[in-house]
Protein backbone atom coordinates (compact mmCIF):
# COMPACT_ATOMS: atom_id res chain seq x y z
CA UNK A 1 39.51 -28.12 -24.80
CA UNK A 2 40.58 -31.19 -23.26
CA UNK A 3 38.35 -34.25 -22.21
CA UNK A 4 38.15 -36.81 -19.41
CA UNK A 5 38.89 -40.40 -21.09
CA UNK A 6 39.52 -43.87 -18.79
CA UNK A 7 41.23 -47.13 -19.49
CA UNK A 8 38.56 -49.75 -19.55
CA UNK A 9 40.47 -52.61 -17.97
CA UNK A 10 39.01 -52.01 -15.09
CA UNK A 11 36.22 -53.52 -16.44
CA UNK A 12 37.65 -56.08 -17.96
CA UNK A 13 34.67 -58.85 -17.82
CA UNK A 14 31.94 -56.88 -18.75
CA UNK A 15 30.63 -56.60 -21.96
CA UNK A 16 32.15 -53.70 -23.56
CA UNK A 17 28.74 -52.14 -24.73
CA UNK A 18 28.05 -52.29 -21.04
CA UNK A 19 31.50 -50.51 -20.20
CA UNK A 20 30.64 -47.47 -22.78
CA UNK A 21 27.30 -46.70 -21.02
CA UNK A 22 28.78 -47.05 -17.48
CA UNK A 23 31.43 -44.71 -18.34
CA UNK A 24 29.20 -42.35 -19.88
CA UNK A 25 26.79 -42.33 -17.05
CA UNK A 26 30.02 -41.48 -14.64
CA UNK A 27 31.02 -38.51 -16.86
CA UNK A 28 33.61 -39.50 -19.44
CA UNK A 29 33.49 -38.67 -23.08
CA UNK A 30 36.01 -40.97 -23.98
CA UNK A 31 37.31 -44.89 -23.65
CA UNK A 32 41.02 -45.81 -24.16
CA UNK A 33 40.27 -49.74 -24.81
CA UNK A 34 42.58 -52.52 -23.90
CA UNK A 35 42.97 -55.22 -27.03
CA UNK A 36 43.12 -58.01 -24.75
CA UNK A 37 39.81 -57.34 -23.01
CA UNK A 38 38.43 -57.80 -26.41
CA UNK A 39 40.61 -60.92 -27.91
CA UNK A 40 43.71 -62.85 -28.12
CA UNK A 41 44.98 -60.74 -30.92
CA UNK A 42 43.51 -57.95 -33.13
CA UNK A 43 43.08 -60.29 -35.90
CA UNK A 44 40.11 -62.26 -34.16
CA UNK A 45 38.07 -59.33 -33.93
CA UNK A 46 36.50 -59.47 -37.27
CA UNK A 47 34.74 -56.48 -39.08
CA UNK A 48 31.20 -57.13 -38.08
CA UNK A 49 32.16 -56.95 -34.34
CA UNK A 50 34.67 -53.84 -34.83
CA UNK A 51 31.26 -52.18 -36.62
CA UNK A 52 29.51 -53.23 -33.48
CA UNK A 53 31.56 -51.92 -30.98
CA UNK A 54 32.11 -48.98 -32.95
CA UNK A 55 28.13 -48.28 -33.29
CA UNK A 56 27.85 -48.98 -29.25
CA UNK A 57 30.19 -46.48 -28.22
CA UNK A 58 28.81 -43.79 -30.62
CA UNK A 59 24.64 -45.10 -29.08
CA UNK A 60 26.41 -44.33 -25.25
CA UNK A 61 27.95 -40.53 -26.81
CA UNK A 62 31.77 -42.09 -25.98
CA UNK A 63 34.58 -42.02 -27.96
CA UNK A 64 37.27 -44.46 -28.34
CA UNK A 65 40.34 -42.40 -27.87
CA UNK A 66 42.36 -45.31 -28.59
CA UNK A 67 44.22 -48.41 -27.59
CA UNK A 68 46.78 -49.32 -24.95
CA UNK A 69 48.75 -52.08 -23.58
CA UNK A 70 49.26 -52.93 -27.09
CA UNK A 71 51.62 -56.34 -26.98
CA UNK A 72 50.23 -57.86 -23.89
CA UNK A 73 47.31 -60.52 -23.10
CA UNK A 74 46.93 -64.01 -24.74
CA UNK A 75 48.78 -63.39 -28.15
CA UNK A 76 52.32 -62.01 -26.43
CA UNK A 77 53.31 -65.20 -25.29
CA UNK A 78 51.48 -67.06 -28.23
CA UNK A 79 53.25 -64.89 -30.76
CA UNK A 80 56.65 -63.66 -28.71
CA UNK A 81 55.90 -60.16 -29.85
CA UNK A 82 58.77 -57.97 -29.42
CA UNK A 83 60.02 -54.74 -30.95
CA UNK A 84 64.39 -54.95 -29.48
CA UNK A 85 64.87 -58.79 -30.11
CA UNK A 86 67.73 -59.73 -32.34
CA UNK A 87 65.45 -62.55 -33.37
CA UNK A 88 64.43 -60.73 -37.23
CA UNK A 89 61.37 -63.12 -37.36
CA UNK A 90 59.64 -62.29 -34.13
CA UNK A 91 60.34 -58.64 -34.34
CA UNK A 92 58.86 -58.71 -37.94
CA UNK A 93 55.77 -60.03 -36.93
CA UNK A 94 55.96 -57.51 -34.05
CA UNK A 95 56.03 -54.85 -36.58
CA UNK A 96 53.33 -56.17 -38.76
CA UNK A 97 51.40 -56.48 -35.63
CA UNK A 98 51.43 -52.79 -34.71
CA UNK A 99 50.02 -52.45 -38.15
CA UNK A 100 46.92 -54.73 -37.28
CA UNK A 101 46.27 -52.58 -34.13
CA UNK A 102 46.69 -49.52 -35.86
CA UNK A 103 44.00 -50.47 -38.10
CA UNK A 104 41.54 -51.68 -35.66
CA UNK A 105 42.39 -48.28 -34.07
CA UNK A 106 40.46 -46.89 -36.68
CA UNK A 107 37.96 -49.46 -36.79
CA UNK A 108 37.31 -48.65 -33.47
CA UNK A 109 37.11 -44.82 -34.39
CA UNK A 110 39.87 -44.57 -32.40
CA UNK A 111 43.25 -41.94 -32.88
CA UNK A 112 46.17 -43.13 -30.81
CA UNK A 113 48.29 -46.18 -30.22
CA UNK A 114 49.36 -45.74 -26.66
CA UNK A 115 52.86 -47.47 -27.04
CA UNK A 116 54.16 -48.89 -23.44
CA UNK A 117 54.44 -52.69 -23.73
CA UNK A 118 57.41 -52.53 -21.09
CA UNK A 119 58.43 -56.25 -21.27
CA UNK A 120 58.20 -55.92 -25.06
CA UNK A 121 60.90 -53.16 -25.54
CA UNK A 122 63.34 -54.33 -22.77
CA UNK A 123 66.89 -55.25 -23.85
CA UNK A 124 66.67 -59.18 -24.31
CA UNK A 125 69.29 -61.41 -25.79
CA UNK A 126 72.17 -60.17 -24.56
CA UNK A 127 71.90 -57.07 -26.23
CA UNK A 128 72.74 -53.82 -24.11
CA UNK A 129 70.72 -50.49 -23.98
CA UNK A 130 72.07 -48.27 -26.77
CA UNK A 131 71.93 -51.61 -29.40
CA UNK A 132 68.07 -52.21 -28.13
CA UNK A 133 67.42 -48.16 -28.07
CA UNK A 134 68.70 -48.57 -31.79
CA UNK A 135 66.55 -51.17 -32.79
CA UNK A 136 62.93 -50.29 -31.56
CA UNK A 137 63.61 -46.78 -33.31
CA UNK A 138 64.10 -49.46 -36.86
CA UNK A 139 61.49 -51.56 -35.69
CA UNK A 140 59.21 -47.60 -34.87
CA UNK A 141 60.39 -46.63 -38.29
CA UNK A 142 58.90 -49.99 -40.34
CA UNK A 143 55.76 -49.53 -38.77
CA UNK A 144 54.76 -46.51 -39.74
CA UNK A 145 53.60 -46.16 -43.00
CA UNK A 146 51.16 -48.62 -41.74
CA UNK A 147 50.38 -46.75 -38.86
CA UNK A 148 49.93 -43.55 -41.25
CA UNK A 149 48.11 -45.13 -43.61
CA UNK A 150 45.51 -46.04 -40.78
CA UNK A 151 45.32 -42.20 -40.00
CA UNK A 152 46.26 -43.13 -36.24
CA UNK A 153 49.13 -41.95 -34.36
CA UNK A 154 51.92 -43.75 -32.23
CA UNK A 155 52.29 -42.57 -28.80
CA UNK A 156 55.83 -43.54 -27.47
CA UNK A 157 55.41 -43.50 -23.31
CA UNK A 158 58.62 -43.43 -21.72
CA UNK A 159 58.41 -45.99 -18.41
CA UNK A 160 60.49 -46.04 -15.46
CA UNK A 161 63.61 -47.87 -14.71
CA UNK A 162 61.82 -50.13 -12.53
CA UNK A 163 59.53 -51.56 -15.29
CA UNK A 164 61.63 -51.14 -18.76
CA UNK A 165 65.69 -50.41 -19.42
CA UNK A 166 64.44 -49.18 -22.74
CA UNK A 167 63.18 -45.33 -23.00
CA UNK A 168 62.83 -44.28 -19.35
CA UNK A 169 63.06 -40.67 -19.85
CA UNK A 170 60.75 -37.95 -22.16
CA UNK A 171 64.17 -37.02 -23.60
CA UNK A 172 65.08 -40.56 -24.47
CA UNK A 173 61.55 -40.99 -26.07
CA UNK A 174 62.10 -38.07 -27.95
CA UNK A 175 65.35 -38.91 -29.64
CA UNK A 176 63.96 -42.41 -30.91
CA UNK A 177 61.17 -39.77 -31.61
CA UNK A 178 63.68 -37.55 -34.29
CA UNK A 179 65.64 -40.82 -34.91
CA UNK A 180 62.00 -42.19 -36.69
CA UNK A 181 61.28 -38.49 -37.96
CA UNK A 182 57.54 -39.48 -38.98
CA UNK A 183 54.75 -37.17 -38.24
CA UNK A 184 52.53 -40.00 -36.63
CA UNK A 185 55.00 -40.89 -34.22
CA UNK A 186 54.43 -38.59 -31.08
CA UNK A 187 54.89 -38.99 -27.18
CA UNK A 188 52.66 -39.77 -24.44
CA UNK A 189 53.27 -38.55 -20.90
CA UNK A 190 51.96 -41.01 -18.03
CA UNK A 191 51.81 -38.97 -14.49
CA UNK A 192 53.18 -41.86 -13.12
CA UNK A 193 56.41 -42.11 -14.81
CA UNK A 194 56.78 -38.08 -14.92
CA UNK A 195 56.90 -38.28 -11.23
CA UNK A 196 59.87 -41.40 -11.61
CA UNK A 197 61.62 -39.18 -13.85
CA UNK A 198 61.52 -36.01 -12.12
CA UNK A 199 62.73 -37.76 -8.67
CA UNK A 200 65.77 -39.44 -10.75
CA UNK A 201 66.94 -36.22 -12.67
CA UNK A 202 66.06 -33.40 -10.14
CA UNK A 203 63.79 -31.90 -12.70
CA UNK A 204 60.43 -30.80 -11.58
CA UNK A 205 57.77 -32.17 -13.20
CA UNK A 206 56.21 -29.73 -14.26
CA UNK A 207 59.49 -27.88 -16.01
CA UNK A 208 59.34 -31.57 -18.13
CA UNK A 209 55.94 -31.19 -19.38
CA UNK A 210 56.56 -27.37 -20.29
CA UNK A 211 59.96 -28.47 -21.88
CA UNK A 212 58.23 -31.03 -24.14
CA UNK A 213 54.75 -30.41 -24.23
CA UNK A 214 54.76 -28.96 -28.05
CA UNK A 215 55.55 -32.89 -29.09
CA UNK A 216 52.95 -35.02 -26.54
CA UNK A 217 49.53 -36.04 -28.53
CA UNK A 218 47.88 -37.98 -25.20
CA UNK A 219 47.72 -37.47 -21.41
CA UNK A 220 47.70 -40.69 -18.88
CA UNK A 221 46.98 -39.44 -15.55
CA UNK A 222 47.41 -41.88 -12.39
CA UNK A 223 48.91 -41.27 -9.14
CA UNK A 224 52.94 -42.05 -8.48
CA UNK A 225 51.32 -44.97 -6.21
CA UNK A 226 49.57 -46.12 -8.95
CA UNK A 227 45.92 -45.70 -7.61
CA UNK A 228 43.53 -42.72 -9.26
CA UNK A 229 44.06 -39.13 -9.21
CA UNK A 230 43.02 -38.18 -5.64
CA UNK A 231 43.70 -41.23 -3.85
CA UNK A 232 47.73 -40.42 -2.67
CA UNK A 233 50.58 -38.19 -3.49
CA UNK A 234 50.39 -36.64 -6.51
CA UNK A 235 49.12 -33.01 -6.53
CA UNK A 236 47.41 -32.52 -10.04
CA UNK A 237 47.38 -28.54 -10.14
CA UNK A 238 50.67 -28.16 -10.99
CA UNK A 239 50.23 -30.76 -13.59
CA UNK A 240 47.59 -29.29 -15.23
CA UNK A 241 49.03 -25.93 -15.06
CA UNK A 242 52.15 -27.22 -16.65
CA UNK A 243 49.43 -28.80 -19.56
CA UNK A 244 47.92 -25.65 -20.02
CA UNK A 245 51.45 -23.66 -20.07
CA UNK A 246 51.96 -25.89 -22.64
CA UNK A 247 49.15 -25.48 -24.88
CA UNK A 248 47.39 -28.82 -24.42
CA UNK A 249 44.02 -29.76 -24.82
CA UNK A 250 43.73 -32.90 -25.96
CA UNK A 251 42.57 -36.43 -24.04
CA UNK A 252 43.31 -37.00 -20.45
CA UNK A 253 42.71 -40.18 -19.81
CA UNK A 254 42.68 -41.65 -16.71
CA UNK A 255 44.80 -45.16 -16.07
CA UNK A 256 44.56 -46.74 -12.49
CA UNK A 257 46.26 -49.84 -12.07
CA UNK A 258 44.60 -50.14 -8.52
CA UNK A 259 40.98 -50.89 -8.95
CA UNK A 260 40.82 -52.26 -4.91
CA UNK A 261 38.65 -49.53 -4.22
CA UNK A 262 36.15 -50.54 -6.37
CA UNK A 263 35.46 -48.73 -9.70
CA UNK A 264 32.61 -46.47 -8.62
CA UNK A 265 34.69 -44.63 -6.17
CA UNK A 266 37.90 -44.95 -8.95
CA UNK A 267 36.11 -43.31 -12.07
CA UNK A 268 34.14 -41.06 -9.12
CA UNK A 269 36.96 -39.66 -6.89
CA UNK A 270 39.77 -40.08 -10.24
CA UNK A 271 37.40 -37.50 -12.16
CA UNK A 272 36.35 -34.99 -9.61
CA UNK A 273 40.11 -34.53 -8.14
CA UNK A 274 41.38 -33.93 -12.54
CA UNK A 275 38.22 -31.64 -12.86
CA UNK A 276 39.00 -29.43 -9.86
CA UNK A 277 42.66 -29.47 -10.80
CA UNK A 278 41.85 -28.33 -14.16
CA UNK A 279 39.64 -25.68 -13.09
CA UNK A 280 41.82 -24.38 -10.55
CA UNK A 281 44.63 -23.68 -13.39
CA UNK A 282 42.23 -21.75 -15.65
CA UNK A 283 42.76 -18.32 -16.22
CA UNK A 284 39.07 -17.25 -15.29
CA UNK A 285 38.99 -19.76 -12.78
CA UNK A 286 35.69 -19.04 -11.06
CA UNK A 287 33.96 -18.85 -14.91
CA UNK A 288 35.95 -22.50 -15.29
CA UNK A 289 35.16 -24.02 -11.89
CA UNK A 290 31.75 -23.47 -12.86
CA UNK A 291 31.63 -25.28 -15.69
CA UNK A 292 34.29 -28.17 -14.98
């Protein structure tokens, strides 16, 4: 049965005890955290606080689902984290960095790395697409067994043209995907970029998410203006019917990147427009719609 997660960025500022009850007052079961609103880097968030945060969530009744935006905030620049660099020593510590989040993933209690980090998969250095494509699937491949060993998995979100050159497509995600050929690397769809890739190709959105829903471990939903669910374009019944075609039922979790509304009327309006959608996809929908 799926559940209704949110990115907590939006807010970023409180203390994150505080975020865990306000999101559980406003519905959600679930918290997909954002290491920066934390710390610089993983590695300053010592065991006593991870136990901390872990015990607050659980006092609130949320779960972490996971972490996102994994290579950006205070340590990217700090560190030059990047996974398609021909510099070997910066995308080393890249790698050995994924393994730090992946275990404060599990600190956290959480079960996916949420793998986007645009500007830190891009082509850089001169090197074109197909080289870059080559290396993040090497740079993928080195970091699991320490992702695995963390009992987390690696969401790979393809991104648009307009914010990576690097995996832009589900299919292009899905080949570094084989390429890797580790169980705990899966994808991650983002409504956003579904509706980017459906306008390029001519594919329907929906036909993507039924063509590759068997390999996605994590749902993103936003709207293709980049507000909440509800607040533009993007009709979310077909979306969810395409989910349920495809057998999903995991986390949907909702990621805004326009908070100008405020975030009571974000986590409000974002949550009511994904529960109606969802219930009006079920088979018994009036048993559903009751429940949603």
């Amino acid at each position: 049965m799926v559940r209704w997660a949110h990115c907590n960025e939006m807010l970023d500022g409180r203390e994150i005890g505080e975020q865990f009850d306000w999101f559980a007052r406003h519905g959600y079961a679930g918290v997909e955290v954002a290491p920066f609103t934390l710390a610089g880097t993983a590695g300053e968030i010592g065991p006593a606080v991870r136990r901390e945060i872990r015990r607050q969530a659980a006092a609130a009744g949320i779960e972490v689902t996971g972490l996102h935006w994994l290579l950006a905030g205070p340590g990217a620049s700090r560190e030059g984290w990047h996974l398609t660099t021909p510099d070997d020593g910066a995308r080393a510590r890249t790698v050995s960095y994924l393994g730090e989040l992946a275990r404060l993933c599990a600190d956290l209690g959480g079960s996916v790395l949420v793998l986007g980090s645009p500007r830190q998969r891009s082509t850089i250095g001169g090197v074109g697409v197909t080289a870059a494509t080559v290396t993040l699937a090497d740079s993928l491949a080195r970091a699991m067994p320490a992702v695995a060993e963390a009992g987390v998995t690696l969401c790979l979100e393809p991104l648009p043209l307009a914010e990576t050159d690097v995996v832009t497509t589900c299919d292009e995600a899905l080949a570094v995907i084989r390429e890797v050929g580790h169980a705990s690397l899966r994808l991650v769809l983002d409504v956003k970029s579904l509706v980017a890739e459906s306008r390029v190709s001519g594919e329907a959105l929906p036909d993507i998410i039924r063509r590759v829903g068997l390999a996605v471990a994590y749902v993103q939903a936003n709207d293709e203006d980049r507000g909440h669910p509800g607040s533009g374009r993007t009709d979310f019944v077909p979306v969810c019917a395409a989910l349920r075609d495809a057998g999903y039922d995991g986390w949907i979790s909702m990621e805004p990147f326009d908070f100008g509304p405020g975030p009571e009327t974000v986590a409000r309006e974002g949550l009511a427009c994904l529960r109606r959608a969802w219930a009006a996809t079920a088979p018994d929908r009036t048993t559903t719609h009751g429940s949603a």
